[in-house]
N, C-alpha and C. Protein backbone atom coordinates (compact mmCIF):
# COMPACT_ATOMS: atom_id res chain seq x y z
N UNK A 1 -127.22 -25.77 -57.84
CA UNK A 1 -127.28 -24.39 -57.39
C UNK A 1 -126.81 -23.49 -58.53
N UNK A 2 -127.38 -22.76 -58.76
CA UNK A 2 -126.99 -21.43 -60.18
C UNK A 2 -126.22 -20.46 -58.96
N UNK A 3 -124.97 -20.09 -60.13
CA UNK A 3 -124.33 -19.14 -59.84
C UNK A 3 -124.83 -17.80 -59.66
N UNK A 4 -125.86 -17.12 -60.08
CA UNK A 4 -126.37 -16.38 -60.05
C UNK A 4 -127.30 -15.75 -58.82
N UNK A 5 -127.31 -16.75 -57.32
CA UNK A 5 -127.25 -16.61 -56.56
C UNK A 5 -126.20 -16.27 -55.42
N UNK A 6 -125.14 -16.12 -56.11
CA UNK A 6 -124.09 -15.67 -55.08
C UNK A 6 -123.54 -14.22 -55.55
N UNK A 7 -123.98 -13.04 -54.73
CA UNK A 7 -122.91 -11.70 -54.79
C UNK A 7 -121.62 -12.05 -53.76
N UNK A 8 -120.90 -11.23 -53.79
CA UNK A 8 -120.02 -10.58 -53.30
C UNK A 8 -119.77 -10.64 -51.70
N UNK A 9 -120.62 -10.34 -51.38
CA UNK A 9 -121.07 -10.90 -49.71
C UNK A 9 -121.14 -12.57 -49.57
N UNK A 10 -121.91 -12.83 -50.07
CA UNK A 10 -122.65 -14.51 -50.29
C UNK A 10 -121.60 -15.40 -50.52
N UNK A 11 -120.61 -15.11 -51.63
CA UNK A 11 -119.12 -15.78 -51.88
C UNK A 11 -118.42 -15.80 -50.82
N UNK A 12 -117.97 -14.60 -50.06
CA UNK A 12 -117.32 -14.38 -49.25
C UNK A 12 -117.52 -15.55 -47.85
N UNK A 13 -118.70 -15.52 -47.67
CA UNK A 13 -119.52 -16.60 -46.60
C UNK A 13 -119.22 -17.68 -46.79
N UNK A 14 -119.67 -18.01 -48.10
CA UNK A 14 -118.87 -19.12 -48.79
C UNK A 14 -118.03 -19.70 -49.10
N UNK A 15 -116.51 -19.14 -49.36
CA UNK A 15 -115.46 -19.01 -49.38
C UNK A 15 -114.54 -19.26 -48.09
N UNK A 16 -115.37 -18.68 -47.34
CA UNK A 16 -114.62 -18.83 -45.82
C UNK A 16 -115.52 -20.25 -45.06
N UNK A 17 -116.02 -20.26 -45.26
CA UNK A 17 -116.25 -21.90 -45.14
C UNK A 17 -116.01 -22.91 -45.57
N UNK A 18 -115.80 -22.73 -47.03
CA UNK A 18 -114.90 -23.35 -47.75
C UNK A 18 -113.75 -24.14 -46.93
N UNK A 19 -113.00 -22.90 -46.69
CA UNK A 19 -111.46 -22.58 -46.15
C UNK A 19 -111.72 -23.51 -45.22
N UNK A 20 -112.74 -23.35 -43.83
CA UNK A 20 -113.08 -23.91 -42.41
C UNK A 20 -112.60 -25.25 -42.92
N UNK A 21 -113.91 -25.81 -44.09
CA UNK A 21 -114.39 -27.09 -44.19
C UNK A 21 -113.11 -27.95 -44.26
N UNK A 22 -112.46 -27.47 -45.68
CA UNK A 22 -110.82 -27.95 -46.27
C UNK A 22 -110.27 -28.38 -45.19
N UNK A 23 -109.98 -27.49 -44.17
CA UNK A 23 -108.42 -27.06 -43.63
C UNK A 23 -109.20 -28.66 -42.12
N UNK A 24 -110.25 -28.54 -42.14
CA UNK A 24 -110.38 -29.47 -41.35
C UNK A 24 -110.35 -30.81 -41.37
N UNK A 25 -110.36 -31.56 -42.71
CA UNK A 25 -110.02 -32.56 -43.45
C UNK A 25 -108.71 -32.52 -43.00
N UNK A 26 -108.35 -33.34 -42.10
CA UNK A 26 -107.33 -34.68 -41.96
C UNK A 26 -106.44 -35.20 -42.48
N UNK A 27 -105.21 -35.62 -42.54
CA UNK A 27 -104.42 -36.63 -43.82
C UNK A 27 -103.43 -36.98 -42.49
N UNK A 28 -102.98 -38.62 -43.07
CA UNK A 28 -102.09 -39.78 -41.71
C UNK A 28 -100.88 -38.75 -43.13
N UNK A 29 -99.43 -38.48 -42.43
CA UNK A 29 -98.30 -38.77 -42.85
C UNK A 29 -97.28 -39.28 -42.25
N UNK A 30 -96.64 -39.99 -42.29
CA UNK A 30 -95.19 -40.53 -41.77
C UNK A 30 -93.99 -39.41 -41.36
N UNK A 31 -94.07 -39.41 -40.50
CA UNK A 31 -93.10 -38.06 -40.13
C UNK A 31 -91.89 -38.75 -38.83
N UNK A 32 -90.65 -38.90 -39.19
CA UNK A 32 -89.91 -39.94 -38.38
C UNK A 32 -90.41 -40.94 -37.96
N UNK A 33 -90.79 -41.95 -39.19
CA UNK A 33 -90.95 -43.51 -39.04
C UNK A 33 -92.44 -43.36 -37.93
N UNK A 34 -93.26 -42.08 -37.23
CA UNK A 34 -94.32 -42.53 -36.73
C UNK A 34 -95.73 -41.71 -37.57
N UNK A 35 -96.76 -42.29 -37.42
CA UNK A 35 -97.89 -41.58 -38.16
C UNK A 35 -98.61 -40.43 -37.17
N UNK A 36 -98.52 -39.35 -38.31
CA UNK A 36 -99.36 -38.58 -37.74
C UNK A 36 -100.20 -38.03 -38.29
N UNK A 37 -101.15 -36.99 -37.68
CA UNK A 37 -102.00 -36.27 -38.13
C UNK A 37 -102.29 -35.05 -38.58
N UNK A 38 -102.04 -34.84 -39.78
CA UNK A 38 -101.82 -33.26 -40.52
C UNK A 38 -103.60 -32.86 -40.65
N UNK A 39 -103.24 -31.51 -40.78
CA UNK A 39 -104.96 -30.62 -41.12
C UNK A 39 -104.10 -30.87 -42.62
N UNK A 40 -105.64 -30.45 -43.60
CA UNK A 40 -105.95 -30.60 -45.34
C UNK A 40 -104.98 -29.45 -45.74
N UNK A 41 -104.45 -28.94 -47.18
CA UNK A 41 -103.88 -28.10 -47.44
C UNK A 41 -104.14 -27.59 -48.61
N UNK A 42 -105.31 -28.37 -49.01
CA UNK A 42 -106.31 -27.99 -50.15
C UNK A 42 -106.80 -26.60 -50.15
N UNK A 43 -106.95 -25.88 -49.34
CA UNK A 43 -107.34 -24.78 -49.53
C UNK A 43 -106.29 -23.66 -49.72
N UNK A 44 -105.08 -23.98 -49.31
CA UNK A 44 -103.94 -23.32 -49.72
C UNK A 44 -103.69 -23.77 -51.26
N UNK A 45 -103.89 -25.24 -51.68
CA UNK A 45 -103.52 -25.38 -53.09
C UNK A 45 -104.71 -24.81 -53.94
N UNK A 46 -105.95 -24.60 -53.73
CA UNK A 46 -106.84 -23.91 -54.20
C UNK A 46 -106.86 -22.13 -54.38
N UNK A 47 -105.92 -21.61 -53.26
CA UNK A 47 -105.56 -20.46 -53.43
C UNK A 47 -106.36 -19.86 -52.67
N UNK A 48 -107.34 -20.22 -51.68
CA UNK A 48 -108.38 -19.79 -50.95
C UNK A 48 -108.07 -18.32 -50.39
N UNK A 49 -107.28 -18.17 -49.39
CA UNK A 49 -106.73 -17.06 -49.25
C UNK A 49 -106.33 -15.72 -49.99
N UNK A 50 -106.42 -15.83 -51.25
CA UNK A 50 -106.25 -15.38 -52.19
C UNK A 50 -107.48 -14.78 -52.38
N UNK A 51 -108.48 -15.69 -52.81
CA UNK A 51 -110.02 -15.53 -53.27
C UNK A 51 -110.44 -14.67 -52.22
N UNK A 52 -110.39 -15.14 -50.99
CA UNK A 52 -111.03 -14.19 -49.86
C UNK A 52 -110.61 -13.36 -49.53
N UNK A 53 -108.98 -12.43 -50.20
CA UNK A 53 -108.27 -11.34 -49.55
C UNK A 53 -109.00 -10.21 -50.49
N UNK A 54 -109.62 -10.86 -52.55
CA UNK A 54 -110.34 -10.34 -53.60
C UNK A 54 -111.35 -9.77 -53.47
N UNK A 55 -112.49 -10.89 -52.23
CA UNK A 55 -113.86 -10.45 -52.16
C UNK A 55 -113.95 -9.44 -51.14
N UNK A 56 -112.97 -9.51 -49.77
CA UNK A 56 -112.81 -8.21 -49.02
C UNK A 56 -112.62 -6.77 -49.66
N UNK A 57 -111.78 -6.80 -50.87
CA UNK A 57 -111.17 -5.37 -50.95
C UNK A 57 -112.40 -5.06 -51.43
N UNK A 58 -111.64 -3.01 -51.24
CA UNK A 58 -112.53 -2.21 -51.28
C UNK A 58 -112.46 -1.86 -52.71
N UNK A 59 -112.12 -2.46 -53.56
CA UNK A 59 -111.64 -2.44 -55.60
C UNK A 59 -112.70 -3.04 -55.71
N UNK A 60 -113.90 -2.39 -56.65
CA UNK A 60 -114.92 -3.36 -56.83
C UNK A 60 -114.60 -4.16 -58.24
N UNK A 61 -113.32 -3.42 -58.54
CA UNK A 61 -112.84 -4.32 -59.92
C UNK A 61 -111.72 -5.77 -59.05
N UNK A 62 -111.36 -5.59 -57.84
CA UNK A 62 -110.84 -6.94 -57.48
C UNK A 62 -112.02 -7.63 -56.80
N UNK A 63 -113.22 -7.34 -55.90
CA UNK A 63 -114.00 -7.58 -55.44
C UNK A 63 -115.06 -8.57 -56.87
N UNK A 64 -115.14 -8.26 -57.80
CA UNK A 64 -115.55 -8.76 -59.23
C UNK A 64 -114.58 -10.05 -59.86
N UNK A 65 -113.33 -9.64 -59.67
CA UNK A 65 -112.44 -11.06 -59.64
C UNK A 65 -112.82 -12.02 -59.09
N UNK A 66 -112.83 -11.61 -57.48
CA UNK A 66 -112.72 -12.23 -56.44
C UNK A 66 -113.99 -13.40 -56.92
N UNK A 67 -115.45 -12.71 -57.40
CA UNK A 67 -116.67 -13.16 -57.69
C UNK A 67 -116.01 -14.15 -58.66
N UNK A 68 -115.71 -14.22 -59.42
CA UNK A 68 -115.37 -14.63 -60.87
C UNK A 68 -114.89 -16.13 -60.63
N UNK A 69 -113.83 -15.92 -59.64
CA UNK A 69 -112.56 -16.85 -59.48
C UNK A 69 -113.44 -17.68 -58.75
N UNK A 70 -114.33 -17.46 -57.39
CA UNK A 70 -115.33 -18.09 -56.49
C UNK A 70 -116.19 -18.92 -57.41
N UNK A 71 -116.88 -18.64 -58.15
CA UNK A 71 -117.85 -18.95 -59.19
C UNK A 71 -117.24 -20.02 -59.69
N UNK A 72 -116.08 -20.12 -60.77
CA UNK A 72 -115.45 -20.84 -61.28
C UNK A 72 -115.00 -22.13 -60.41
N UNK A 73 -114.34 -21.79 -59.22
CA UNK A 73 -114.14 -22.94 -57.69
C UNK A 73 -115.44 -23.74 -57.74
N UNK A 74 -116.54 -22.94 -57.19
CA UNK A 74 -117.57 -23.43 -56.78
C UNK A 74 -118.23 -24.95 -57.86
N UNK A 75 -118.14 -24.70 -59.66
CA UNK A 75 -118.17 -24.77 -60.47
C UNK A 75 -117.60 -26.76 -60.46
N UNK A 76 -116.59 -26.59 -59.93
CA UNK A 76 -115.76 -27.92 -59.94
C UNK A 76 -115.54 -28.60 -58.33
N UNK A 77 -116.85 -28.11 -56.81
CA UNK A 77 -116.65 -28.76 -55.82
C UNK A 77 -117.73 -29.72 -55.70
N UNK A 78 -117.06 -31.00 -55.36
CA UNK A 78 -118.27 -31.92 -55.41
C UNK A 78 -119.61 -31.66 -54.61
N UNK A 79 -120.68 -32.48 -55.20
CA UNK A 79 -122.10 -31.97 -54.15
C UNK A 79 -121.79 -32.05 -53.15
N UNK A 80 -121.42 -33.01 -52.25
CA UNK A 80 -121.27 -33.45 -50.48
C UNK A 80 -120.46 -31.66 -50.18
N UNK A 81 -119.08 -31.38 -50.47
CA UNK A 81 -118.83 -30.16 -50.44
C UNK A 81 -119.87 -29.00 -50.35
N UNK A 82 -120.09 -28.86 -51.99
CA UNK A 82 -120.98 -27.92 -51.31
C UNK A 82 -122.55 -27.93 -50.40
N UNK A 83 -122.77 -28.68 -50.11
CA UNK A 83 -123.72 -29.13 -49.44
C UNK A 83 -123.40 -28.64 -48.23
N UNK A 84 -122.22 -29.01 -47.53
CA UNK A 84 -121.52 -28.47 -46.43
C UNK A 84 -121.66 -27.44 -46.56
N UNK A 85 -120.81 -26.76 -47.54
CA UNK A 85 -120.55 -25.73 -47.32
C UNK A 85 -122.03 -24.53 -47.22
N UNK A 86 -122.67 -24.91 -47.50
CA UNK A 86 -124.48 -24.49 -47.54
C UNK A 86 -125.27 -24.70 -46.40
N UNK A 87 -124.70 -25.30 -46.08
CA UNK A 87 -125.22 -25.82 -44.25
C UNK A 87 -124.46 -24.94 -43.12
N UNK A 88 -122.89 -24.91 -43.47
CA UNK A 88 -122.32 -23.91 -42.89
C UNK A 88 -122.81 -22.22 -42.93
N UNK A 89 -123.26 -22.12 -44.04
CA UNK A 89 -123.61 -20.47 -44.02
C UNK A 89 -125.03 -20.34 -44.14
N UNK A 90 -125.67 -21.25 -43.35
CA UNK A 90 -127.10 -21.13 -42.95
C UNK A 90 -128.13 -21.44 -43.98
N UNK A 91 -127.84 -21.56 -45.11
CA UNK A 91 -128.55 -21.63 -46.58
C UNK A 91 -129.00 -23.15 -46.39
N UNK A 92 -130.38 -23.27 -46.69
CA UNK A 92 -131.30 -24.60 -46.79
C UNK A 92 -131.69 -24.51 -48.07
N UNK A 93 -132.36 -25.57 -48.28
CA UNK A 93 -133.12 -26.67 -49.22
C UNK A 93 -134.77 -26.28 -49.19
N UNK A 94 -135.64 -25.51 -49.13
CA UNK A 94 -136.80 -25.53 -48.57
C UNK A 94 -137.69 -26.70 -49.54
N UNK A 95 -137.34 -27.57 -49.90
CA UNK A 95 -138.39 -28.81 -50.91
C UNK A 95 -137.78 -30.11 -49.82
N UNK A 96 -136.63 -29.03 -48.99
CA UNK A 96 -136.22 -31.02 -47.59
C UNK A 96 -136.98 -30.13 -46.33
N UNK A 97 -137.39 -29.01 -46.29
CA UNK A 97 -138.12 -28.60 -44.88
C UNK A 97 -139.34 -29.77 -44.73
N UNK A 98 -139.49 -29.88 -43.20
CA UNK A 98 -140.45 -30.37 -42.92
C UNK A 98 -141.56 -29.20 -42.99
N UNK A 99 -143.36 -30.19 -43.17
CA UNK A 99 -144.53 -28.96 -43.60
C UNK A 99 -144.22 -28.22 -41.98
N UNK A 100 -144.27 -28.29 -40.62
CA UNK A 100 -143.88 -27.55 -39.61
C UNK A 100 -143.18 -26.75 -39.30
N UNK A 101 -141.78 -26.77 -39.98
CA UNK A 101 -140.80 -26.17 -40.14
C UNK A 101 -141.01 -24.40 -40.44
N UNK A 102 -140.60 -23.63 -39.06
CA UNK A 102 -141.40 -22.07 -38.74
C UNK A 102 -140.10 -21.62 -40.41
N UNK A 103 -139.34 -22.31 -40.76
CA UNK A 103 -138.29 -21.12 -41.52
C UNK A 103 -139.14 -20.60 -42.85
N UNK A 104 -138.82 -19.58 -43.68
CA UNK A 104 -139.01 -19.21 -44.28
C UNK A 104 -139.10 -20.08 -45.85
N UNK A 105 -139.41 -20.32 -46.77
CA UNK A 105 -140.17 -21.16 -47.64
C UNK A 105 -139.22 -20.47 -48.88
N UNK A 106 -138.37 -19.95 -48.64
CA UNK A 106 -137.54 -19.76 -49.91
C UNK A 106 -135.87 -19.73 -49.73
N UNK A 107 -135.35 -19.91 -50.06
CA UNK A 107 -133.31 -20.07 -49.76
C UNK A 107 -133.18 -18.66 -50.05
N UNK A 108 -132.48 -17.83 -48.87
CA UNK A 108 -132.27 -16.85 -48.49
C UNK A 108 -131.26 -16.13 -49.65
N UNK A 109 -131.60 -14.80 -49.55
CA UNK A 109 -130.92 -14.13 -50.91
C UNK A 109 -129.67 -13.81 -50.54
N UNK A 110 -129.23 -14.12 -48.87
CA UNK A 110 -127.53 -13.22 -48.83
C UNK A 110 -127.54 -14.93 -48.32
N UNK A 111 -126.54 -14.85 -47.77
CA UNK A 111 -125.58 -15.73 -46.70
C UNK A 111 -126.30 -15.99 -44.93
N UNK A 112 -126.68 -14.49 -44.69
CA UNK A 112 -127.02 -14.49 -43.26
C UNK A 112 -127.54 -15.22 -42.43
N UNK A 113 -128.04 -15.00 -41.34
CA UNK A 113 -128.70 -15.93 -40.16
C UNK A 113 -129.92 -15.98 -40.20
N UNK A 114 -130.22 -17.35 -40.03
CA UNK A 114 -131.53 -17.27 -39.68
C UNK A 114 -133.02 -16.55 -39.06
């Protein structure tokens, strides 16, 4: 995927799915001798919250960060990731559509719905 498909909006979509995907990932820890089940915290060590407080503001010089910093993330998440994360914000593959398939024949220019 080229970076050059994601504005400001599109990151944002992205970003917050991101966050979803992370935080839903699982980990066993030992917590008084019994195991349990923690949510991921990867997206806090990634700074996610951060990125998405950048692409909200109304500073189009932090809103441009925000792009920057997203870009760079995106840059170093494995395929399966973003794959997810592309499935989450409605964005397809149109070369895996089936020939029947009513959707549109090109990967959508924002984030939005179908």
């Amino acid at each position: 995927m080229q970076n050059d498909l994601f504005d400001t909006e599109s990151a944002l979509l992205a970003a917050r799915a991101l966050e979803r995907i992370l935080a839903s990932r699982m980990h066993r820890r030992k917590v008084l001798g019994q195991e349990v089940l923690v949510p991921g915290q990867l997206g806090q060590a990634l700074r996610l919250p951060l990125l998405v407080r950048r692409l909200q503001s109304k500073q189009l010089r932090q809103r441009e960060k925000g792009l920057e910093d997203f870009l760079a993330l995106w840059e170093t998440l494995s395929e399966p990731t973003r794959r997810r994360v592309l499935e989450a914000i409605g964005w397809y593959d149109p070369k895996e559509l089936d020939w029947e398939d009513k959707r549109s024949n090109r990967r959508p220019a924002s984030g939005g719905e179908d």
